[in-house]
C-alpha atoms as a PDB file:
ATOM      1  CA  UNK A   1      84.639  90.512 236.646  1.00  0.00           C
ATOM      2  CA  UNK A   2      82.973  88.331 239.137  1.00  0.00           C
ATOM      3  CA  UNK A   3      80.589  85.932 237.382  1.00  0.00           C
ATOM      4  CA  UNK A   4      77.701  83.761 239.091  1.00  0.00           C
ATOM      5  CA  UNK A   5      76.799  80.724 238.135  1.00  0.00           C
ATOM      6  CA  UNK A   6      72.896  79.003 238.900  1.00  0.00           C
ATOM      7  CA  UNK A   7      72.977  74.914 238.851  1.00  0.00           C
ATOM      8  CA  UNK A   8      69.369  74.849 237.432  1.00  0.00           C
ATOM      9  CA  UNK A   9      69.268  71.055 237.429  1.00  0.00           C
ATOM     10  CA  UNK A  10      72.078  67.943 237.483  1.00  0.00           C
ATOM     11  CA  UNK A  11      69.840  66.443 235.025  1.00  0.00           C
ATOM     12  CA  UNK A  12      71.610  66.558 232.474  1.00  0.00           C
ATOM     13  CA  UNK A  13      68.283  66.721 229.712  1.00  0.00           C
ATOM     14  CA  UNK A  14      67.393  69.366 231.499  1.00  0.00           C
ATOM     15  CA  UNK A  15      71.147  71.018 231.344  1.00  0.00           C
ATOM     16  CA  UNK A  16      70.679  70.566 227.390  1.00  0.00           C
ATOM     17  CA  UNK A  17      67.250  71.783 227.461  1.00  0.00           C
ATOM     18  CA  UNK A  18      68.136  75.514 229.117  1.00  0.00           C
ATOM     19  CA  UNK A  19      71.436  75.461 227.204  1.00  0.00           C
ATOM     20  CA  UNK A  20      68.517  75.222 223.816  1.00  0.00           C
ATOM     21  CA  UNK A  21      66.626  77.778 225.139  1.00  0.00           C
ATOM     22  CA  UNK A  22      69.460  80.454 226.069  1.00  0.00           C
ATOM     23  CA  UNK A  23      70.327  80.514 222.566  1.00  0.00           C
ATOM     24  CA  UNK A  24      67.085  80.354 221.105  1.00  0.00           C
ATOM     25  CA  UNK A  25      66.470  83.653 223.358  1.00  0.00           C
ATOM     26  CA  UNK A  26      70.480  84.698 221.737  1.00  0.00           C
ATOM     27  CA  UNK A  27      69.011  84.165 218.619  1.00  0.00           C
ATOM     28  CA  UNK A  28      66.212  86.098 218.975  1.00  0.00           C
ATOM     29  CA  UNK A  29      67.548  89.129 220.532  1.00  0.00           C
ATOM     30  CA  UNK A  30      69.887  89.474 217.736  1.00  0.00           C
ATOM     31  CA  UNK A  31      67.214  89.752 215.328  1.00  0.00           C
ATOM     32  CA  UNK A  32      65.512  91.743 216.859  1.00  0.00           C
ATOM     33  CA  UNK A  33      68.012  94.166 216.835  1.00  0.00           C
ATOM     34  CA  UNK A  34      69.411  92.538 213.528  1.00  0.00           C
ATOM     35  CA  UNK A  35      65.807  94.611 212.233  1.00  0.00           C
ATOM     36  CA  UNK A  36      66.244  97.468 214.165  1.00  0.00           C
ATOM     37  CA  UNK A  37      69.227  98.573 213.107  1.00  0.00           C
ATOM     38  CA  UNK A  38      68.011  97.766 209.782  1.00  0.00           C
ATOM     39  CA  UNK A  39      64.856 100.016 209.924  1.00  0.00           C
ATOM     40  CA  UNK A  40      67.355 103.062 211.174  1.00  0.00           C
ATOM     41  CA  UNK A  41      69.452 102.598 208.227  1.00  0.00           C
ATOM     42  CA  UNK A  42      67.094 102.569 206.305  1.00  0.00           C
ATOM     43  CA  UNK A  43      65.606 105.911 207.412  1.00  0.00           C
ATOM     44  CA  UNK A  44      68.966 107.655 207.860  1.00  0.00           C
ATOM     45  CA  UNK A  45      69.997 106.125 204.280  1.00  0.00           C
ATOM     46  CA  UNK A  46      66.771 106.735 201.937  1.00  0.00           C
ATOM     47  CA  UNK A  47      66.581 110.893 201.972  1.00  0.00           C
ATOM     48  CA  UNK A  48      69.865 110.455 201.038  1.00  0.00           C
ATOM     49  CA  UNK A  49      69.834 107.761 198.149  1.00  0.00           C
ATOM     50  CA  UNK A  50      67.274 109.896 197.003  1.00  0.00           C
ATOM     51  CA  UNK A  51      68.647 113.226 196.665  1.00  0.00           C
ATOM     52  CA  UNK A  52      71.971 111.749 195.070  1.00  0.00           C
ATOM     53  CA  UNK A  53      69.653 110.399 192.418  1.00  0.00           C
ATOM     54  CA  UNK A  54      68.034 113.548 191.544  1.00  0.00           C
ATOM     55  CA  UNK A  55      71.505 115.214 191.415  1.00  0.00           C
ATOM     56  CA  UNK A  56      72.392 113.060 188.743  1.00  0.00           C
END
């Protein structure tokens, strides 16, 4: 896999700054999908939670 790599800045505050923000973003897609996932669950789960309750 050929990977590319950007030198935003040689400051290195400003290194540390973009490295903060890439995982802020990181952390932020994962909930996002983190709730997604979730609300699918959810929806695929309830009907049948339900109708193994009224079974019993």
């Amino acid at each position: 896999m050929n990977e590319e790599r950007v030198i935003l800045s040689e400051r290195p505050e400003d290194l540390k700054k973009a490295v903060e923000w890439g995982r802020e973003q990181q952390k932020k897609i994962m909930n996002e999908k983190n709730e997604w996932l979730a609300d699918v669950l959810m929806e695929k789960m309830t009907p049948l939670i339900l109708k193994r309750k009224t079974l019993k």
